[in-house]
Protein backbone atom coordinates (compact mmCIF):
# COMPACT_ATOMS: atom_id res chain seq x y z
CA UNK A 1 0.00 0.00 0.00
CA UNK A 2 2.80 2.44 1.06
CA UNK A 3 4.53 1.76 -2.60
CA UNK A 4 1.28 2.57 -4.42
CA UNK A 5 0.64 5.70 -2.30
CA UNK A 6 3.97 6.81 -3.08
CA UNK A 7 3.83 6.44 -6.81
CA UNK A 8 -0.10 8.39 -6.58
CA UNK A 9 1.36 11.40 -4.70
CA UNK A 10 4.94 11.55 -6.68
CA UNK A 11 2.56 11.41 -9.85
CA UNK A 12 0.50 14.46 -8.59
CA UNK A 13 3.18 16.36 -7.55
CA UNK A 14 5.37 15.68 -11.14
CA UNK A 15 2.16 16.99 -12.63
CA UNK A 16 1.82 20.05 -10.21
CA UNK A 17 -2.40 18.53 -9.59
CA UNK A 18 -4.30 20.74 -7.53
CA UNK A 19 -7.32 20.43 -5.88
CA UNK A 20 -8.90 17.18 -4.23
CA UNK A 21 -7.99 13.54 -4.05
CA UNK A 22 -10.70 10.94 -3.20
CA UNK A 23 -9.28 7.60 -1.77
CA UNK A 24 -12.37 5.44 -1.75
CA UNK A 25 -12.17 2.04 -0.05
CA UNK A 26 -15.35 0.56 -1.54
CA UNK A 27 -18.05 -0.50 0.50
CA UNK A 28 -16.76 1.55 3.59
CA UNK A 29 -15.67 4.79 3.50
CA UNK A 30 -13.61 7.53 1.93
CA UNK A 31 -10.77 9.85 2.99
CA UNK A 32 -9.85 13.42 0.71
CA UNK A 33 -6.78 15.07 0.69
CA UNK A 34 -6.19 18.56 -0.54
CA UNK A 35 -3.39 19.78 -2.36
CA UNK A 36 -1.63 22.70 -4.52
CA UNK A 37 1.40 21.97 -7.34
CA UNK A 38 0.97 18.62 -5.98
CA UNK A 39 1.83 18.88 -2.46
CA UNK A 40 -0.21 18.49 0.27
CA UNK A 41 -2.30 20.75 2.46
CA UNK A 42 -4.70 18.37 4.87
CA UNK A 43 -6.49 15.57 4.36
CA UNK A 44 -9.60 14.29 6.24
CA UNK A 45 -11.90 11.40 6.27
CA UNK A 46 -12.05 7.87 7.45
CA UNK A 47 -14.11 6.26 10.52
CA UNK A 48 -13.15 9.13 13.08
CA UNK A 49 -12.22 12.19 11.23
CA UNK A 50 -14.07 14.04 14.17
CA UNK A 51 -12.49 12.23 16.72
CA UNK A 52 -9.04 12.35 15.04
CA UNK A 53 -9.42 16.11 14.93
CA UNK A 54 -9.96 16.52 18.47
CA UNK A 55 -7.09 14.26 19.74
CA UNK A 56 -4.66 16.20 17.84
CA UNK A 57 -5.71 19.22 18.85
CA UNK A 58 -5.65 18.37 22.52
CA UNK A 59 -1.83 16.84 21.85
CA UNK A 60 -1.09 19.60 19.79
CA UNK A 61 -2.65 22.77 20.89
CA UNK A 62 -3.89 22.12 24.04
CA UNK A 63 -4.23 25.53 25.44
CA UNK A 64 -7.04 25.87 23.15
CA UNK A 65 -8.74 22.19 23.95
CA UNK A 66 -8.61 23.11 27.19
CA UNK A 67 -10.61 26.03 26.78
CA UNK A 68 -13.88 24.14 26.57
CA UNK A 69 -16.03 27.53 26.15
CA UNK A 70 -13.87 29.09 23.96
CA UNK A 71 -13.56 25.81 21.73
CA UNK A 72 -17.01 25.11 21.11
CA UNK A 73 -17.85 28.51 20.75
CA UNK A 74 -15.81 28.73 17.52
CA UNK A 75 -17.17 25.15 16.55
CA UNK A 76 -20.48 26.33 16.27
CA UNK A 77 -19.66 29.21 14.49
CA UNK A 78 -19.00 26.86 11.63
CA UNK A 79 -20.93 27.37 8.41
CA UNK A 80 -20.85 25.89 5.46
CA UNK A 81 -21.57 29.08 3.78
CA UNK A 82 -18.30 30.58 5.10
CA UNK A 83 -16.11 27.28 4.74
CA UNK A 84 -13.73 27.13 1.64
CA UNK A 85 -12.86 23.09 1.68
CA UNK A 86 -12.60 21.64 4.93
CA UNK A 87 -13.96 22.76 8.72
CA UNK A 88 -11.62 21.12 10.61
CA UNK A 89 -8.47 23.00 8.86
CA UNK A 90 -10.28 26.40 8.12
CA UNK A 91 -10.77 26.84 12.46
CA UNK A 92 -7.00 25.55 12.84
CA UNK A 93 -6.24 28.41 10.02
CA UNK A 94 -8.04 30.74 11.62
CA UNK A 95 -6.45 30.37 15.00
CA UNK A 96 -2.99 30.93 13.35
CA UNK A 97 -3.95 33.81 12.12
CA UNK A 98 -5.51 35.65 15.50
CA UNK A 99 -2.51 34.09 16.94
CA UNK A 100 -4.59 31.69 19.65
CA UNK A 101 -2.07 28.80 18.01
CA UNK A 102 1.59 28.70 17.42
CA UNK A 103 2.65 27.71 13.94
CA UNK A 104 5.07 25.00 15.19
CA UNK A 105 1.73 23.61 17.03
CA UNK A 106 -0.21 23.57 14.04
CA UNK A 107 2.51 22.02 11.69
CA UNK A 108 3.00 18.76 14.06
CA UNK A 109 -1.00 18.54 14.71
CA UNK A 110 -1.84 18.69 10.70
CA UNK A 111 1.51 16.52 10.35
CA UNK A 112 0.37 13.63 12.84
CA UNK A 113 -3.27 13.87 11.39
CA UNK A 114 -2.07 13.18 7.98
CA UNK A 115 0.04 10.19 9.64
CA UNK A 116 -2.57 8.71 11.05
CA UNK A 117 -4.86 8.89 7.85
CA UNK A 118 -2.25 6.56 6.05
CA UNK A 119 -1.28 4.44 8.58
CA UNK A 120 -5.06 3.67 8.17
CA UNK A 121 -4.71 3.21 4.68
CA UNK A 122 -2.14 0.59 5.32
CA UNK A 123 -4.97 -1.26 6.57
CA UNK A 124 -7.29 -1.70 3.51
CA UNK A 125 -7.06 -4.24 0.96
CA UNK A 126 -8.51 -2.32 -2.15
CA UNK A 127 -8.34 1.41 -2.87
CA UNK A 128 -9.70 3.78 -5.80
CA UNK A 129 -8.82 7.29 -6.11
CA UNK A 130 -10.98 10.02 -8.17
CA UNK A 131 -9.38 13.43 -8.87
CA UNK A 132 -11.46 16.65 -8.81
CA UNK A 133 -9.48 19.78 -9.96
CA UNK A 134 -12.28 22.22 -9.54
CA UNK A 135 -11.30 21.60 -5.75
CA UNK A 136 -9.70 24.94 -5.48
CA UNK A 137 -7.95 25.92 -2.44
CA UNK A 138 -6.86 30.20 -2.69
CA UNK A 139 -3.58 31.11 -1.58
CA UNK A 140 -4.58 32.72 0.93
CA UNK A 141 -6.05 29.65 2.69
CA UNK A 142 -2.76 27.53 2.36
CA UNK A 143 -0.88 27.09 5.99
CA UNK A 144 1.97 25.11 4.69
CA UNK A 145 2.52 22.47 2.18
CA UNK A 146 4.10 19.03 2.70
CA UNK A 147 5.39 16.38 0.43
CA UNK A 148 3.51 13.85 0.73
CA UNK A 149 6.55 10.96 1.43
CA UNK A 150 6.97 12.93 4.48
CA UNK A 151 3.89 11.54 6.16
CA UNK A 152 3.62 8.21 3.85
CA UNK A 153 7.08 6.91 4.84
CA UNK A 154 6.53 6.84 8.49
CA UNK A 155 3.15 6.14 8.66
CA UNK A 156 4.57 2.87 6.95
CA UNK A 157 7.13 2.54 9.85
CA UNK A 158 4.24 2.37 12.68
CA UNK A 159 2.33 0.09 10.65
CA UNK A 160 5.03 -2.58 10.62
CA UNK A 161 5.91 -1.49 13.88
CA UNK A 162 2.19 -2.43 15.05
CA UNK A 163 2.36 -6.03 12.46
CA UNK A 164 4.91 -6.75 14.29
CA UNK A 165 3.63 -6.75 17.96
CA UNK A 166 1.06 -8.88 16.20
CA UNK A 167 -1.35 -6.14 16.09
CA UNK A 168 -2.04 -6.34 12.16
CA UNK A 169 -5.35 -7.35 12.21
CA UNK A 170 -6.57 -5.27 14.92
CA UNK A 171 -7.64 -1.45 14.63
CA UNK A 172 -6.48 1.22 16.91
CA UNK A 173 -9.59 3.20 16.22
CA UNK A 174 -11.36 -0.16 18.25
CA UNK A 175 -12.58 0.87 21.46
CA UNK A 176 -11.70 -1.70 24.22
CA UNK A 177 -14.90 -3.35 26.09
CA UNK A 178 -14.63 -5.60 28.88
CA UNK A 179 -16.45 -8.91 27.85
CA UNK A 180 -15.58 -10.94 30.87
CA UNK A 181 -16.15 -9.36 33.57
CA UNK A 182 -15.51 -12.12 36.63
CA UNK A 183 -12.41 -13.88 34.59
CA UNK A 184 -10.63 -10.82 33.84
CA UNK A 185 -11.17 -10.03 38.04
CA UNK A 186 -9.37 -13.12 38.35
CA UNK A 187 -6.27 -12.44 36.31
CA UNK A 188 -5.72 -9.26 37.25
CA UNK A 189 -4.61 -6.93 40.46
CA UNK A 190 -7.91 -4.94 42.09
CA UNK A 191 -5.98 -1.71 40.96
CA UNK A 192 -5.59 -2.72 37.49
CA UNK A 193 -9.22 -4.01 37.49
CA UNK A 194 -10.51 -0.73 38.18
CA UNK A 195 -8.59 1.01 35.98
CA UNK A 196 -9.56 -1.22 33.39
CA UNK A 197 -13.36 -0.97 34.57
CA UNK A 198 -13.06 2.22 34.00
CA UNK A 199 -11.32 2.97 30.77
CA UNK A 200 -12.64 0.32 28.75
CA UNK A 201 -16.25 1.16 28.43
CA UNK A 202 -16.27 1.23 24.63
CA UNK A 203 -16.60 4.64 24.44
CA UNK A 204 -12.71 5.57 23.42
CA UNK A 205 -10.54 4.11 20.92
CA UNK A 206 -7.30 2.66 21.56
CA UNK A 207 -5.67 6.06 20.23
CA UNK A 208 -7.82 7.83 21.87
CA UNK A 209 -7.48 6.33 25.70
CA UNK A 210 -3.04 6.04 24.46
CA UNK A 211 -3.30 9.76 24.25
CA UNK A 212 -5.08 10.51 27.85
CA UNK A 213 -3.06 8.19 29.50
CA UNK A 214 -0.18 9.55 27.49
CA UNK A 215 1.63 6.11 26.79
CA UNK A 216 2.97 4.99 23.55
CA UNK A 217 -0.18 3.45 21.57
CA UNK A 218 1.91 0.43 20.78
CA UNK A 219 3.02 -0.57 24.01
CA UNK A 220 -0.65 0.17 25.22
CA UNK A 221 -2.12 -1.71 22.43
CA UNK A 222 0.08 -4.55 22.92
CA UNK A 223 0.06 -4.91 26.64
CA UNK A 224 -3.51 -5.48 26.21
CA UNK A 225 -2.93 -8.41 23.89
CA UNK A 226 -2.98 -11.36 25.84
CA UNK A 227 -6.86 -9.99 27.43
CA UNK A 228 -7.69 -9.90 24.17
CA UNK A 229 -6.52 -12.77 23.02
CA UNK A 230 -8.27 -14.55 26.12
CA UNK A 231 -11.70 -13.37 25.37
CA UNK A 232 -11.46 -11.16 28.43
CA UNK A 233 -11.57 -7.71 26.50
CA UNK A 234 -13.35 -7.11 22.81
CA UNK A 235 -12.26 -4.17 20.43
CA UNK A 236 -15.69 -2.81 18.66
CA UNK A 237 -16.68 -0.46 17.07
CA UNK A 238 -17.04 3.38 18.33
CA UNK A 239 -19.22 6.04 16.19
CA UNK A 240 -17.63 9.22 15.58
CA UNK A 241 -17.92 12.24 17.53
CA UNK A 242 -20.62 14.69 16.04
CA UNK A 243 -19.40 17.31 13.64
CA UNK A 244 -20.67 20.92 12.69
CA UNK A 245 -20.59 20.37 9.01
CA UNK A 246 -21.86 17.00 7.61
CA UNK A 247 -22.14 16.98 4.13
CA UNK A 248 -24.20 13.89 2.75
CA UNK A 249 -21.73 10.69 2.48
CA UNK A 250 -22.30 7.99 -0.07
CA UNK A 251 -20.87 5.05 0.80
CA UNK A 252 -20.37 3.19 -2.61
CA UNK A 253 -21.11 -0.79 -2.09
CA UNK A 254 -22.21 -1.45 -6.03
CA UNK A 255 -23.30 0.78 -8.06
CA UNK A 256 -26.36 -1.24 -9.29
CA UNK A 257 -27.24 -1.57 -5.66
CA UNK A 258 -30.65 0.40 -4.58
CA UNK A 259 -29.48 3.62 -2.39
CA UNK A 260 -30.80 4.62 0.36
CA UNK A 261 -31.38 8.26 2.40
CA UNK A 262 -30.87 9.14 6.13
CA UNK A 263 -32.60 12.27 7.44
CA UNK A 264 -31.49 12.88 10.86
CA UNK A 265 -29.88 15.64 12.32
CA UNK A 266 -28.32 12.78 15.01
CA UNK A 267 -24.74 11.28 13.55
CA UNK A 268 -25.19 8.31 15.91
CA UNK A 269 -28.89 7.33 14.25
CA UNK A 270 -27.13 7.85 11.15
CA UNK A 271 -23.71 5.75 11.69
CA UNK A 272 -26.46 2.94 13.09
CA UNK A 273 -27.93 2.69 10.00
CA UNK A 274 -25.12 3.01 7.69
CA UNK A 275 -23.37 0.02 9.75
CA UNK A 276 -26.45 -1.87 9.10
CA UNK A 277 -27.49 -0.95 5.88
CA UNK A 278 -23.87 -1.18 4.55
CA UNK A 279 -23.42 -4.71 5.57
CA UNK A 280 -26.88 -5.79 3.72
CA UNK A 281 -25.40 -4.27 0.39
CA UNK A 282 -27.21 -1.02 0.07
CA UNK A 283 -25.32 2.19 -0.82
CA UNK A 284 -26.04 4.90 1.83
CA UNK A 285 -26.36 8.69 2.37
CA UNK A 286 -26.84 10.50 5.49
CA UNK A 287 -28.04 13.78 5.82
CA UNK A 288 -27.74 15.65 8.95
CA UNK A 289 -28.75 19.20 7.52
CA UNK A 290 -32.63 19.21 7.93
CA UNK A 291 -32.61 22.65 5.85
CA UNK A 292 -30.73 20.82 3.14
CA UNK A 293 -32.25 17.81 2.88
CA UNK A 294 -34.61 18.48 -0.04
CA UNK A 295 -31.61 20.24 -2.32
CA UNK A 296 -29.36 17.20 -1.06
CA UNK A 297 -31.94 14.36 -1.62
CA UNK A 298 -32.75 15.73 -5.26
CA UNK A 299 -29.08 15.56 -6.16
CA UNK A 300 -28.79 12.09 -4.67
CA UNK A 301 -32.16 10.47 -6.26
CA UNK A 302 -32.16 7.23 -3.22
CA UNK A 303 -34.40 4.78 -3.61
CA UNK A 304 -35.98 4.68 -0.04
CA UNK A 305 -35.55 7.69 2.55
CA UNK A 306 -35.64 7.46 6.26
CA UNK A 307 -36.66 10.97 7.35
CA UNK A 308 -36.87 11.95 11.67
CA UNK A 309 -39.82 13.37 12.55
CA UNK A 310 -38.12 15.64 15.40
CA UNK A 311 -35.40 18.23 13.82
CA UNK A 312 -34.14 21.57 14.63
CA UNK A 313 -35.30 23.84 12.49
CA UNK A 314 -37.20 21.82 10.72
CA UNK A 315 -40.25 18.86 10.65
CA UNK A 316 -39.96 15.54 8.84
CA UNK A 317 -43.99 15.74 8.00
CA UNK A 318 -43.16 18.54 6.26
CA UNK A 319 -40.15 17.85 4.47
CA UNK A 320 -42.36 14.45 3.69
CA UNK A 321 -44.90 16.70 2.09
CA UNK A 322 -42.80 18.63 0.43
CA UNK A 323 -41.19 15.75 -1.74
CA UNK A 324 -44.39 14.15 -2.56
CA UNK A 325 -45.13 17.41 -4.20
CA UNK A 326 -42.13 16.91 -6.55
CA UNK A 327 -43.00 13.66 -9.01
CA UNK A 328 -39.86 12.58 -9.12
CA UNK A 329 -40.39 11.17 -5.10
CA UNK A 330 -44.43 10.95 -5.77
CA UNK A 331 -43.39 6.61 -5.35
CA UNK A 332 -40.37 7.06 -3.09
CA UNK A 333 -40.84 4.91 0.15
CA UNK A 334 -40.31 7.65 3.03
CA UNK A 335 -39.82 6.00 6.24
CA UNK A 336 -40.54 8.15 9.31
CA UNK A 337 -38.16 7.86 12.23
CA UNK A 338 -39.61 8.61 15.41
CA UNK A 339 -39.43 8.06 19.07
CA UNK A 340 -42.81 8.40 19.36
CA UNK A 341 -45.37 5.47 17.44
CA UNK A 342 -48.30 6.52 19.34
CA UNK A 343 -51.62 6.28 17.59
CA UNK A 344 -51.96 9.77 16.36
CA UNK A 345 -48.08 9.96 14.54
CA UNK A 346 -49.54 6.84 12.60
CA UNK A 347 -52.79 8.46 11.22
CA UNK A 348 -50.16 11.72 10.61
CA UNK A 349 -47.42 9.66 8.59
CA UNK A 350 -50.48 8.56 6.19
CA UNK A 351 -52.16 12.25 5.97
CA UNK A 352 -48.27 13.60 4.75
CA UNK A 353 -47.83 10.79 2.09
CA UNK A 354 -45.50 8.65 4.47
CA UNK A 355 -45.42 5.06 3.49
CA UNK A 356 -44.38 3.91 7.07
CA UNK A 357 -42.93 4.55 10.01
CA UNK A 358 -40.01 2.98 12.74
CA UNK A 359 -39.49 3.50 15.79
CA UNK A 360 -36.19 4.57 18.16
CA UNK A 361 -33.80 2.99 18.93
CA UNK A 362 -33.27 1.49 15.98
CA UNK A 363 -33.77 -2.27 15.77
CA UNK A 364 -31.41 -3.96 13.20
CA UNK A 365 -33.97 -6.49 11.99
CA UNK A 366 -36.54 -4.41 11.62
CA UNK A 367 -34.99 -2.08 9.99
CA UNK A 368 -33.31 -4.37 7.51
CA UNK A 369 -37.39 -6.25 7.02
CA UNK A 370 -38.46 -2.44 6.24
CA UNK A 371 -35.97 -1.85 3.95
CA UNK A 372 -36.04 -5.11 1.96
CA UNK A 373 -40.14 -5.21 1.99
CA UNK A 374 -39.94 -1.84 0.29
CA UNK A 375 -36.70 -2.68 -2.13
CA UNK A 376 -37.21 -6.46 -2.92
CA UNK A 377 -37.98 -5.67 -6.57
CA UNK A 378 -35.14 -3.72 -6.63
């Protein structure tokens, strides 16, 4: 993988590309990198981009991750209207610039995300890349540039690093669980039981828990091998941490397969269906920008939409009525998501032109028997 990367990014930068590179892993997700005369300038994407974001920034500039107020005060100032590319690297621009973050800071946190983005990739077994010049990054938004071998190269050295602690087929963005509660109790001190009962409640990765206990995530990931190994402790899954800005993410799994939309302004109801949905063979897009959804579901054309009845700033019965009104969704199946399946919301969903309705928290198999009943032809 390293090789291949290397011979992408020296071809880019022998033909000076600018704008935006698309790795796609297919069937799972997608990472973009942005670059001018062929070097790079960030790159973003993956499982965690959210929660890669804010580990660096603690690591890196932690005088402002610190400043809890302060931080999510410019995080909701976040617009899409005022973005050029990329939130994440326009509010780490912007701090240069007011001078709330030292350049040096800045360089090592953009360096070690783009590390950690192809140590990732080192991890995938099939990649596709798409070019988009009309990507195009001004001057004046340009921090730095980097060549791209000088994150590619030792990325590669941490990934056989971590094969060879026979950690190759594990993924540090796993959050640890404990499985076995009473055996683990057994093999282990009541100090380091605690502390284990306490940090591994599958709610932070292994990066993520390496960083707040400030220990190399190696030596952390492998000391926890042989717990592992015994079926004491799991590594699952972990959604990613909400974001400000979340345009609508197709996640390719054939491109005959039916598509299907997400309208929920919660990124966990969203990553709960895509894991779902994804692993029955449907393409997915989630849309977490109720005011959008009716621009962003014309451009996508899905098959079946799932729309949440309770949004800020907005009402899934309307948004419902609304696309029935168009004829290209008069057929659609719309799905309404809702927390409530009293009596009334049933006789509503009917009056707006819904053809049926789930309930929270999601349920995988009924989900899946709703989306099959209304795509079997497909």
């Amino acid at each position: 993988m390293a090789s291949k990367q290397t011979y992408l990014f020296n071809t880019l930068k022998k033909h000076q590309f600018s704008g935006e590179v698309k790795l796609v892993y297919p069937g799972r997700t997608e990472w973009r990198f942005y670059l001018s005369m062929g070097r790079l300038i960030y790159g973003t994407g993956g499982e965690h981009s959210v929660r890669r974001w804010r580990r660096n920034l603690a690591a890196y500039l932690p005088n402002i991750a610190t400043d809890a107020a302060y931080l999510e005060t410019e995080i909701r100032s976040v617009s899409s209207d005022t973005i050029k590319f990329c939130w994440e690297y326009e509010l780490i621009r912007r701090w240069l610039v007011n001078g709330k973050a030292e350049r040096d800071g800045v360089m090592k946190m953009v360096n070690n995300i783009l590390t950690e983005i192809f140590f990732d990739l080192n991890q995938t077994i099939e990649i596709t890349f798409h070019l988009n010049s009309k990507v195009n990054i001004p001057l004046s938004e340009q921090i730095f540039l980097l060549d791209a071998n000088q994150v590619i190269v030792p990325a590669w050295q941490q990934w056989q690093n971590w094969v060879s602690l026979k950690l190759g087929d594990r993924s540090p963005n796993k959050a640890p669980v404990i499985r076995s509660s009473e055996q683990l109790q057994e093999k282990t001190s009541p100090k380091t039981y605690a502390a284990f009962s306490k940090l591994f409640n599958g709610r932070n990765t292994l990066r993520d828990l390496s960083l707040q206990l400030k220990r190399d995530l190696n030596q952390f990931s492998s000391s926890l091998l042989p717990y592992i190994q015994q079926g004491y402790i799991d590594l699952v899954s972990v959604a990613d941490l909400p974001a400000p800005i979340s345009p609508p993410t197709v996640i390719q799994c054939d491109d005959k397969s039916p598509l299907v939309a997400c309208v929920d302004d919660s990124p966990l109801i969203c990553e709960t269906m895509a894991t779902i949905l994804k692993k029955a063979g449907y393409q997915f897009i989630c849309i977490t920008e109720p005011l959008k959804a009716i621009a962003k579901i014309l451009a996508a054309k899905p098959d079946l939409i799932f729309l949440d009845l309770v949004m800020p700033n907005a009402n899934g019965y309307e948004i419902c009525a609304s696309l029935r009104k168009l004829s290209l969704f008069r057929q659609t199946p719309i799905i309404i998501v809702t927390s409530n399946d009293g009596m009334m919301e049933r006789v509503r969903t009917k009056m707006v032109g819904a053809s049926d309705f789930i309930a929270k928290p999601i349920n995988s198999d009924e989900l899946l028997n709703l989306t099959n009943k209304y795509l079997s032809s497909k």
